[in-house]
C-alpha atoms as a PDB file:
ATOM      1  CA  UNK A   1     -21.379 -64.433 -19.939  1.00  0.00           C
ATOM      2  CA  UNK A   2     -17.705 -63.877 -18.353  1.00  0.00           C
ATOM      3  CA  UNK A   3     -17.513 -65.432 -14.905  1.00  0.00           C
ATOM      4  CA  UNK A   4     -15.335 -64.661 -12.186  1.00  0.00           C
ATOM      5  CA  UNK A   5     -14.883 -66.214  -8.597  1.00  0.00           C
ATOM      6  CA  UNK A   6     -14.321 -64.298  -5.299  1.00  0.00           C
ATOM      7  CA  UNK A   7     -14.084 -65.470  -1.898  1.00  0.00           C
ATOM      8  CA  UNK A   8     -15.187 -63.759   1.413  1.00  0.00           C
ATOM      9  CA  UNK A   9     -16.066 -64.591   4.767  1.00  0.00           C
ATOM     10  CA  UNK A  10     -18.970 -64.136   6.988  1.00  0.00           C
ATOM     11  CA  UNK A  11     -19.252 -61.241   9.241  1.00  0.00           C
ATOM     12  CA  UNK A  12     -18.741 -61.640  13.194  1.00  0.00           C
ATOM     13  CA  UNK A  13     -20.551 -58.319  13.287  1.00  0.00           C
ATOM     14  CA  UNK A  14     -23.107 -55.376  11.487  1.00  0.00           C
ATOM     15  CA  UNK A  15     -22.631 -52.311  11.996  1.00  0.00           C
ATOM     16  CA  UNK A  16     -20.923 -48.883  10.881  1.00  0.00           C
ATOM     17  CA  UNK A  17     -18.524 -49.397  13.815  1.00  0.00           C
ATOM     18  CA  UNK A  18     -17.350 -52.605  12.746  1.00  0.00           C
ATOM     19  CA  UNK A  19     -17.501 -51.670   9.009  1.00  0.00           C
ATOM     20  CA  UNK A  20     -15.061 -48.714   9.469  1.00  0.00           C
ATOM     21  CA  UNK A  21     -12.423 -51.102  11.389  1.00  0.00           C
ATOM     22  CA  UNK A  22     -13.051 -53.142   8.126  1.00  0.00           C
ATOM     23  CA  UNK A  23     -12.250 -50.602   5.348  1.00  0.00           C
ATOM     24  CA  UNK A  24      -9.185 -49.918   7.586  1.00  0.00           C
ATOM     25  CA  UNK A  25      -7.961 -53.243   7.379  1.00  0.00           C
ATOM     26  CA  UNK A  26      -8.539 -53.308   3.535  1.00  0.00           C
ATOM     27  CA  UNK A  27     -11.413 -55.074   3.634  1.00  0.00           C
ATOM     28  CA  UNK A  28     -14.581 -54.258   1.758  1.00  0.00           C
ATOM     29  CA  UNK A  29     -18.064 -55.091   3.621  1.00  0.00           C
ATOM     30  CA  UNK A  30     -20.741 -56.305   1.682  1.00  0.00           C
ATOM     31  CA  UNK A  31     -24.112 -58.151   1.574  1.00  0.00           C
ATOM     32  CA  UNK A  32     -25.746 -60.601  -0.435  1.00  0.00           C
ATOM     33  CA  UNK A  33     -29.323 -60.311  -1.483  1.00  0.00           C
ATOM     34  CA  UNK A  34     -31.936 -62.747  -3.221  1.00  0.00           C
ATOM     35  CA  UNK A  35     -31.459 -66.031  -0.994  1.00  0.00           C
ATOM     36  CA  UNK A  36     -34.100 -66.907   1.597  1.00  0.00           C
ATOM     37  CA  UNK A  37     -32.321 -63.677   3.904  1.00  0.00           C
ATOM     38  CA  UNK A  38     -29.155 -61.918   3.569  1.00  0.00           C
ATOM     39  CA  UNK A  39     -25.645 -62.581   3.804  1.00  0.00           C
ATOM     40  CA  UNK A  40     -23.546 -59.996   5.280  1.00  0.00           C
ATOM     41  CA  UNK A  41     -20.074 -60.842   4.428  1.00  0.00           C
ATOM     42  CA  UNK A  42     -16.621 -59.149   3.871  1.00  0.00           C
ATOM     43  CA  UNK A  43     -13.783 -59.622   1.174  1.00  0.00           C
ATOM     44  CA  UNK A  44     -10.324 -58.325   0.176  1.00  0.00           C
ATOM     45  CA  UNK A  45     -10.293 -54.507  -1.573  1.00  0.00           C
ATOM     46  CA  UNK A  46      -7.701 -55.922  -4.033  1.00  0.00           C
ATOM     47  CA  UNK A  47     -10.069 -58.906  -5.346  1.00  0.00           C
ATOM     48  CA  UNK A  48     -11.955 -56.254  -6.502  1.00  0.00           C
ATOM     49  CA  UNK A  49      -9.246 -55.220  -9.148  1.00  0.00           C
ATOM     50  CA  UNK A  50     -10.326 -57.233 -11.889  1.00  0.00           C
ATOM     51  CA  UNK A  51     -14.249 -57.043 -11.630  1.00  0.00           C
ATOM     52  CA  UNK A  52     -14.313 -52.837 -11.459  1.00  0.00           C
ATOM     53  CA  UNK A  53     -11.503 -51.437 -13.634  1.00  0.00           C
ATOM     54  CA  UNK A  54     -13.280 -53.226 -16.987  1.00  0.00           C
ATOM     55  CA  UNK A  55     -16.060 -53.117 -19.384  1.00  0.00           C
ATOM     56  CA  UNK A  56     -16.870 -56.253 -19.020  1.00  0.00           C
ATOM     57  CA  UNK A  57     -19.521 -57.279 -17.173  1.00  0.00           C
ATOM     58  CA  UNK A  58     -19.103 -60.838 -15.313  1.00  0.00           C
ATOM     59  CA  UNK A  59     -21.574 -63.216 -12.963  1.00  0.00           C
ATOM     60  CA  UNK A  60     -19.612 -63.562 -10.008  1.00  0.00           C
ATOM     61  CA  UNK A  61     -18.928 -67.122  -8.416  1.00  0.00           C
ATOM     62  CA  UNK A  62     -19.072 -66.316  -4.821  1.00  0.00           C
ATOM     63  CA  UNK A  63     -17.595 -68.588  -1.961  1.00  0.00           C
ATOM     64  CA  UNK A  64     -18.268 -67.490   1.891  1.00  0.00           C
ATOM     65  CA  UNK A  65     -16.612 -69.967   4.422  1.00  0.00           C
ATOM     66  CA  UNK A  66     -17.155 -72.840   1.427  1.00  0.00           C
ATOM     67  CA  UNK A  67     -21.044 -72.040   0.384  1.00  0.00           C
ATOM     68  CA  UNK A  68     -20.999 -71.038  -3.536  1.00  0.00           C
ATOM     69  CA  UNK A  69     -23.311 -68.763  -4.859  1.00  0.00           C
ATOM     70  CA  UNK A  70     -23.519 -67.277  -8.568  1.00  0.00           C
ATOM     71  CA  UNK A  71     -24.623 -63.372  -8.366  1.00  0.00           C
ATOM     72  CA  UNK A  72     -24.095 -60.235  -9.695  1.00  0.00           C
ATOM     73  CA  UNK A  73     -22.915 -57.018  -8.440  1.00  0.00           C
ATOM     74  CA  UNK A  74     -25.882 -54.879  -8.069  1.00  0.00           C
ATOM     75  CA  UNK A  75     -24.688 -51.975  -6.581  1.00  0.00           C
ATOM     76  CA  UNK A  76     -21.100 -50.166  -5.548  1.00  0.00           C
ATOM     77  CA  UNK A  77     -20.466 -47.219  -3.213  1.00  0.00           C
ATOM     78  CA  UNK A  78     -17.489 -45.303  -3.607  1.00  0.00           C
ATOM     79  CA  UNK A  79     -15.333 -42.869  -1.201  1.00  0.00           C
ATOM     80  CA  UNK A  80     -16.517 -39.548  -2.909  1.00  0.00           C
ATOM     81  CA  UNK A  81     -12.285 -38.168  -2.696  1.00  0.00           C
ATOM     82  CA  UNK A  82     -10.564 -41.437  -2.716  1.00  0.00           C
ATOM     83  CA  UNK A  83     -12.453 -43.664  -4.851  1.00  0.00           C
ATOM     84  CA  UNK A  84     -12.052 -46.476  -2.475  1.00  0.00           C
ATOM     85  CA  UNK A  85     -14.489 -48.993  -2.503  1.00  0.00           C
ATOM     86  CA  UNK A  86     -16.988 -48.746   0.710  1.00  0.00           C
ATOM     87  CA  UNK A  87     -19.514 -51.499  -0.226  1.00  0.00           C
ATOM     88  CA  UNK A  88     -20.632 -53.939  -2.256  1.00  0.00           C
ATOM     89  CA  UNK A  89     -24.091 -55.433  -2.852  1.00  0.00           C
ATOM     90  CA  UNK A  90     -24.644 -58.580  -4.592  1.00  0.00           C
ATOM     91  CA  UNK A  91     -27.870 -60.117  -6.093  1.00  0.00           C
ATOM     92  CA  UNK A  92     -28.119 -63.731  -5.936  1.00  0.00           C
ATOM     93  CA  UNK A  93     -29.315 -65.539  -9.809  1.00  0.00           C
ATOM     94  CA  UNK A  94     -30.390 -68.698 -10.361  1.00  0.00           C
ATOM     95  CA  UNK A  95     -31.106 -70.611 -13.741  1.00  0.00           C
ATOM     96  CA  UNK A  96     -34.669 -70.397 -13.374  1.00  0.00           C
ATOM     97  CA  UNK A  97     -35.526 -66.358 -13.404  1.00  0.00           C
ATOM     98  CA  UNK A  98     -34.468 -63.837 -15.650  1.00  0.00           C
ATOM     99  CA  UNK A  99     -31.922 -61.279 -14.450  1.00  0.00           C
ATOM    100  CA  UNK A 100     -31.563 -57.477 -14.961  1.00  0.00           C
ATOM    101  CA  UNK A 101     -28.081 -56.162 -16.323  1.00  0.00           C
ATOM    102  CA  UNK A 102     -26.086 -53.845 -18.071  1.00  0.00           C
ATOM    103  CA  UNK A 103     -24.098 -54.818 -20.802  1.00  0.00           C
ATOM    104  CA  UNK A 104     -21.396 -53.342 -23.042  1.00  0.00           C
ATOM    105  CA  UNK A 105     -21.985 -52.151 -26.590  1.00  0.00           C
ATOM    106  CA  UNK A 106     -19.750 -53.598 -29.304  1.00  0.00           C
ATOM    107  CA  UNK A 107     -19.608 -51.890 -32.418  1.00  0.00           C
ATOM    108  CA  UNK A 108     -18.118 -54.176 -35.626  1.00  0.00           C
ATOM    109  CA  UNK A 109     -17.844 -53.259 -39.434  1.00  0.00           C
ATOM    110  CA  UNK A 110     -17.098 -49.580 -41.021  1.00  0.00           C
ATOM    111  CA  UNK A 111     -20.086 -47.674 -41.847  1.00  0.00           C
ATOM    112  CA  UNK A 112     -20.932 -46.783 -45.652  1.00  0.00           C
ATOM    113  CA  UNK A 113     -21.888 -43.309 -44.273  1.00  0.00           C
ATOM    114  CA  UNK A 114     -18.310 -42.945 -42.494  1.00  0.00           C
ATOM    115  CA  UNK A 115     -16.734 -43.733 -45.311  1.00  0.00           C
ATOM    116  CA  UNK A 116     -18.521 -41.079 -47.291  1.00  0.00           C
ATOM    117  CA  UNK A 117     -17.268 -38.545 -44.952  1.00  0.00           C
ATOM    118  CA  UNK A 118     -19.707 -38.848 -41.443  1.00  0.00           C
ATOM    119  CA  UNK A 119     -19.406 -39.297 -38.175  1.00  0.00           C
ATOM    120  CA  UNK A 120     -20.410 -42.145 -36.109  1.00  0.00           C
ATOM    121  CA  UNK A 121     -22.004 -40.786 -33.126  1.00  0.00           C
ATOM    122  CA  UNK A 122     -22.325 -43.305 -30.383  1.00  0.00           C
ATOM    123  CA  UNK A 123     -25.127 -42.919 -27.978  1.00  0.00           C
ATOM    124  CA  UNK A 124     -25.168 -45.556 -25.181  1.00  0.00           C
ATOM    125  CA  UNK A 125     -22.471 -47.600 -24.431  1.00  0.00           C
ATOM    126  CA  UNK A 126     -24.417 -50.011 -22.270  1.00  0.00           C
ATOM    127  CA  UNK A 127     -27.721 -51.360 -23.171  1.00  0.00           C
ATOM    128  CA  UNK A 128     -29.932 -52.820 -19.776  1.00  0.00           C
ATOM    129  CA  UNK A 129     -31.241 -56.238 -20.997  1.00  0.00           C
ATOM    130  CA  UNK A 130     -33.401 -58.768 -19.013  1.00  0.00           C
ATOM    131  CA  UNK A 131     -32.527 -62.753 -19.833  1.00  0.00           C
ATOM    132  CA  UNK A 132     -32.044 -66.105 -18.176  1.00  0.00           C
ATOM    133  CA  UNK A 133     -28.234 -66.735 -16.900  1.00  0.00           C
ATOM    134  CA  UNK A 134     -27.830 -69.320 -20.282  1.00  0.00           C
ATOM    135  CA  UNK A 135     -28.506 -66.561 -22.249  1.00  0.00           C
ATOM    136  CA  UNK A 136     -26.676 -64.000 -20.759  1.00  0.00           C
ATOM    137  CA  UNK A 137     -24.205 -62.216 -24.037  1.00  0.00           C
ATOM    138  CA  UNK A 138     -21.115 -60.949 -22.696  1.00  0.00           C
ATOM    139  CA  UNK A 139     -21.958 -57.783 -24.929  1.00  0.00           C
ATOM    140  CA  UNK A 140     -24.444 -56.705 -27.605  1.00  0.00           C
ATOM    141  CA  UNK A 141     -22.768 -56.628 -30.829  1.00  0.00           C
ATOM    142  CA  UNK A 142     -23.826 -54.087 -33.687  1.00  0.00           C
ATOM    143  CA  UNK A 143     -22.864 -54.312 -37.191  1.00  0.00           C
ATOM    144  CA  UNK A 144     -22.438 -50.815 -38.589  1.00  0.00           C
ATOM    145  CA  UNK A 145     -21.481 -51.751 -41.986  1.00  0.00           C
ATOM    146  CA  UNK A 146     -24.978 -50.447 -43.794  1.00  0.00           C
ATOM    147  CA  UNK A 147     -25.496 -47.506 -41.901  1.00  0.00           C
ATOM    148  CA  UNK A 148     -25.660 -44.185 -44.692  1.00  0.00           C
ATOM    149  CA  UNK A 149     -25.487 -40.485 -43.404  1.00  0.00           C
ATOM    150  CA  UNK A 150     -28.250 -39.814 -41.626  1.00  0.00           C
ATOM    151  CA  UNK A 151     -29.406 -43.562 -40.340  1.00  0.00           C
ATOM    152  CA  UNK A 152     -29.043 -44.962 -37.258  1.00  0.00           C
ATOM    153  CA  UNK A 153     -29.805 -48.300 -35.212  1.00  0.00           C
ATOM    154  CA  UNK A 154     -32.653 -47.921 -32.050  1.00  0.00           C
ATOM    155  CA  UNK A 155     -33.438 -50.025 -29.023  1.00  0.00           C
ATOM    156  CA  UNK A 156     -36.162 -51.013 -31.374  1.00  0.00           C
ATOM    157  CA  UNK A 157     -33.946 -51.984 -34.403  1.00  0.00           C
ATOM    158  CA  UNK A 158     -32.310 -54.835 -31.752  1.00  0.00           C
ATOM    159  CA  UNK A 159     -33.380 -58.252 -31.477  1.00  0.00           C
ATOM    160  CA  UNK A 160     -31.387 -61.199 -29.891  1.00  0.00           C
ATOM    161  CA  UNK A 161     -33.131 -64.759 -28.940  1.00  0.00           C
ATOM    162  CA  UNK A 162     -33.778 -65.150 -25.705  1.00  0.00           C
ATOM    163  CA  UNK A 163     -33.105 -61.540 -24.643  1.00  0.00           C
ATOM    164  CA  UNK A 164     -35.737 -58.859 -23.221  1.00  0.00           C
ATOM    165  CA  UNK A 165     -34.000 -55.025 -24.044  1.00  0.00           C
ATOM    166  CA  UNK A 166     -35.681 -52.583 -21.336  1.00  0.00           C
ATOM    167  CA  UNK A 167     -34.217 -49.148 -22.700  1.00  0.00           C
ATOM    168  CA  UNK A 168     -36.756 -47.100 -24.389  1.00  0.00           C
ATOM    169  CA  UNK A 169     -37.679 -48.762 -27.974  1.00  0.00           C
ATOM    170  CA  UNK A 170     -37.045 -45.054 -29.555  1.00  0.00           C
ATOM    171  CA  UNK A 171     -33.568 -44.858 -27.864  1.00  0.00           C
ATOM    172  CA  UNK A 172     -31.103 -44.392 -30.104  1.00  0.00           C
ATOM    173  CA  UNK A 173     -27.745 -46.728 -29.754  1.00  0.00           C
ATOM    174  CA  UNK A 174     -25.369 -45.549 -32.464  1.00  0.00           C
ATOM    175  CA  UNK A 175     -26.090 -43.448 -35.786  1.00  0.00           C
ATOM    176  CA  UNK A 176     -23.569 -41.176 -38.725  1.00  0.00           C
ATOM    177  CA  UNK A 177     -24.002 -37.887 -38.986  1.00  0.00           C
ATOM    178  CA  UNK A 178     -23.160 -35.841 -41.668  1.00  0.00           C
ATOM    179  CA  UNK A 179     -20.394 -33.119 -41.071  1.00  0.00           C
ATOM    180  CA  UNK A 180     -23.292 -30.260 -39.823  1.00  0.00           C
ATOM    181  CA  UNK A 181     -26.303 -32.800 -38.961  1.00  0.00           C
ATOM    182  CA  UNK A 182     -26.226 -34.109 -35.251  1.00  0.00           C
ATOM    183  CA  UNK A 183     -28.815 -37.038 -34.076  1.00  0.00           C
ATOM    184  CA  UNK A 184     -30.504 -34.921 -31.928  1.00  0.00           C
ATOM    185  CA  UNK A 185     -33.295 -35.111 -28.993  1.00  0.00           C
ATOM    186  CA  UNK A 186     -36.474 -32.883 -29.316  1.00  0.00           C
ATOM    187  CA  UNK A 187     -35.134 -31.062 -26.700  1.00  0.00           C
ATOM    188  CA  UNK A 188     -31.664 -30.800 -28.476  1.00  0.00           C
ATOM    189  CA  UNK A 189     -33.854 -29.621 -31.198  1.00  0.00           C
ATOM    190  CA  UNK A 190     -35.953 -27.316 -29.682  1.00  0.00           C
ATOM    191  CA  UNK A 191     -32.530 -25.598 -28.286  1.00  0.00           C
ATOM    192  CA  UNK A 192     -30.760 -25.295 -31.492  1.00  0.00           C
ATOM    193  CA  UNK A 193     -33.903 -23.413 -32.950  1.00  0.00           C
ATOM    194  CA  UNK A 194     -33.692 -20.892 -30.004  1.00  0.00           C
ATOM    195  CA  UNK A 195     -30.496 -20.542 -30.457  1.00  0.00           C
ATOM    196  CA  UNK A 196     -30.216 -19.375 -34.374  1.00  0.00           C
ATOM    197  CA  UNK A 197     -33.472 -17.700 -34.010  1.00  0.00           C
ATOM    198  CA  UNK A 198     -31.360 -15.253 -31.149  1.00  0.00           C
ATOM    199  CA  UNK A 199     -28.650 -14.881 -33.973  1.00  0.00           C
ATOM    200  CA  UNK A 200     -30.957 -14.216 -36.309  1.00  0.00           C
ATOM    201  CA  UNK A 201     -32.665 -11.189 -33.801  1.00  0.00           C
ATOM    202  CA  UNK A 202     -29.117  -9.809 -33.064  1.00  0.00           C
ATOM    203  CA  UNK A 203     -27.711  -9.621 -36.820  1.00  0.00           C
ATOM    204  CA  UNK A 204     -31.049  -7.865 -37.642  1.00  0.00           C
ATOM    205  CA  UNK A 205     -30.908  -5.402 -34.719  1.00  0.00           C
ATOM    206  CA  UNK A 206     -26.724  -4.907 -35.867  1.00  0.00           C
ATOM    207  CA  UNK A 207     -27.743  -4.146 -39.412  1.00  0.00           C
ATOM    208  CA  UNK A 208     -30.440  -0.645 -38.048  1.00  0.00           C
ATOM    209  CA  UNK A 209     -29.154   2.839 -38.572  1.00  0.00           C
ATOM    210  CA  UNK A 210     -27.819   4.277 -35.900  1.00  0.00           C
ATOM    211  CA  UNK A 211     -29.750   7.411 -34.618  1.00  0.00           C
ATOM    212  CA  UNK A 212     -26.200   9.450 -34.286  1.00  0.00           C
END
């Protein structure tokens, strides 16, 4: 998996007070989970530039006042208006125990059914996978190339060594439709039959004599 490094230094202070004076300053608060305790630490807003605004998903090399760490971002708060970054928490990994993680879906090869006129419908764009750090995949790759009209590739269809995929096994990641057919829920199902079965009701009603 991708790697990147970022550097940050240990907080004098906890607290909202002191994390507001932060965020003014352009610095983003954050803490570090998964060590014997936590690490409450801050960093530079702008370091954050090339971990957020991507796909890709990295482990991130951290260094606080010279201690290295390899973690991931586990969770991100956001300024609801400004999108600013408010904090940042990071889960320490280690060789030894399997991590949780979302990774990026990429698609290779044409589809037969495409090419006979479907669509590709793409369903998830992420798939949440459990694996040690060696056998972390930047991304899942899917080969499309013998999909017809009408198939289409489940949790359940996946299998990579060394890699645990905890999305539902009857999930479905990508599939071709054909020009009127969509890869539908039950629920999606269920809502299309209600649907024509009210059209049907109102061109019947349409088609009475009127009592004038």
């Amino acid at each position: 998996m991708k790697q990147v490094s970022l550097s940050g230094s240990l907080r004098e202070n906890v607290g909202k007070k002191d994390a507001k004076k932060l965020r003014k300053e352009f610095k983003v608060p954050c803490v570090m989970y998964g060590g014997k305790e936590q690490v409450h630490f801050l960093t530079d807003e702008k370091l954050f530039l090339k971990i957020v605004f991507t796909p890709n998903v990295y482990i991130v090399n951290l260094n606080i006042d010279g201690k290295e760490y390899n973690t991931i971002i586990q969770d991100m708060q956001y300024h609801p208006v400004t999108d600013r970054i408010l904090h940042v928490d990071f889960l320490q990994v280690t060789d030894d125990k399997p991590i949780t993680i979302a990774v990026p879906v990429k698609l290779t090869g044409t589809a037969k059914g495409v090419l006979k006129g479907g669509r590709l419908i793409t369903k998830a764009r992420k798939l949440k996978i459990s694996a040690l750090l060696k056998d972390l995949p930047d991304e899942i790759e899917i080969n499309l190339t013998n999909l017809e009209i009408g198939d289409s590739i489940k949790i359940s269809d996946l299998f990579r060594d060394g890699i645990n995929f905890l999305d539902a096994a009857r999930n479905v990641v990508v599939g071709v439709r054909s020009a009127r057919t969509v890869i539908e829920t039950p629920e999606e199902i269920a809502a299309a039959a209600a649907e024509e079965a009210a059209e049907g009701a109102e061109g019947t009603d349409s088609e009475k004599p009127s009592d004038e």
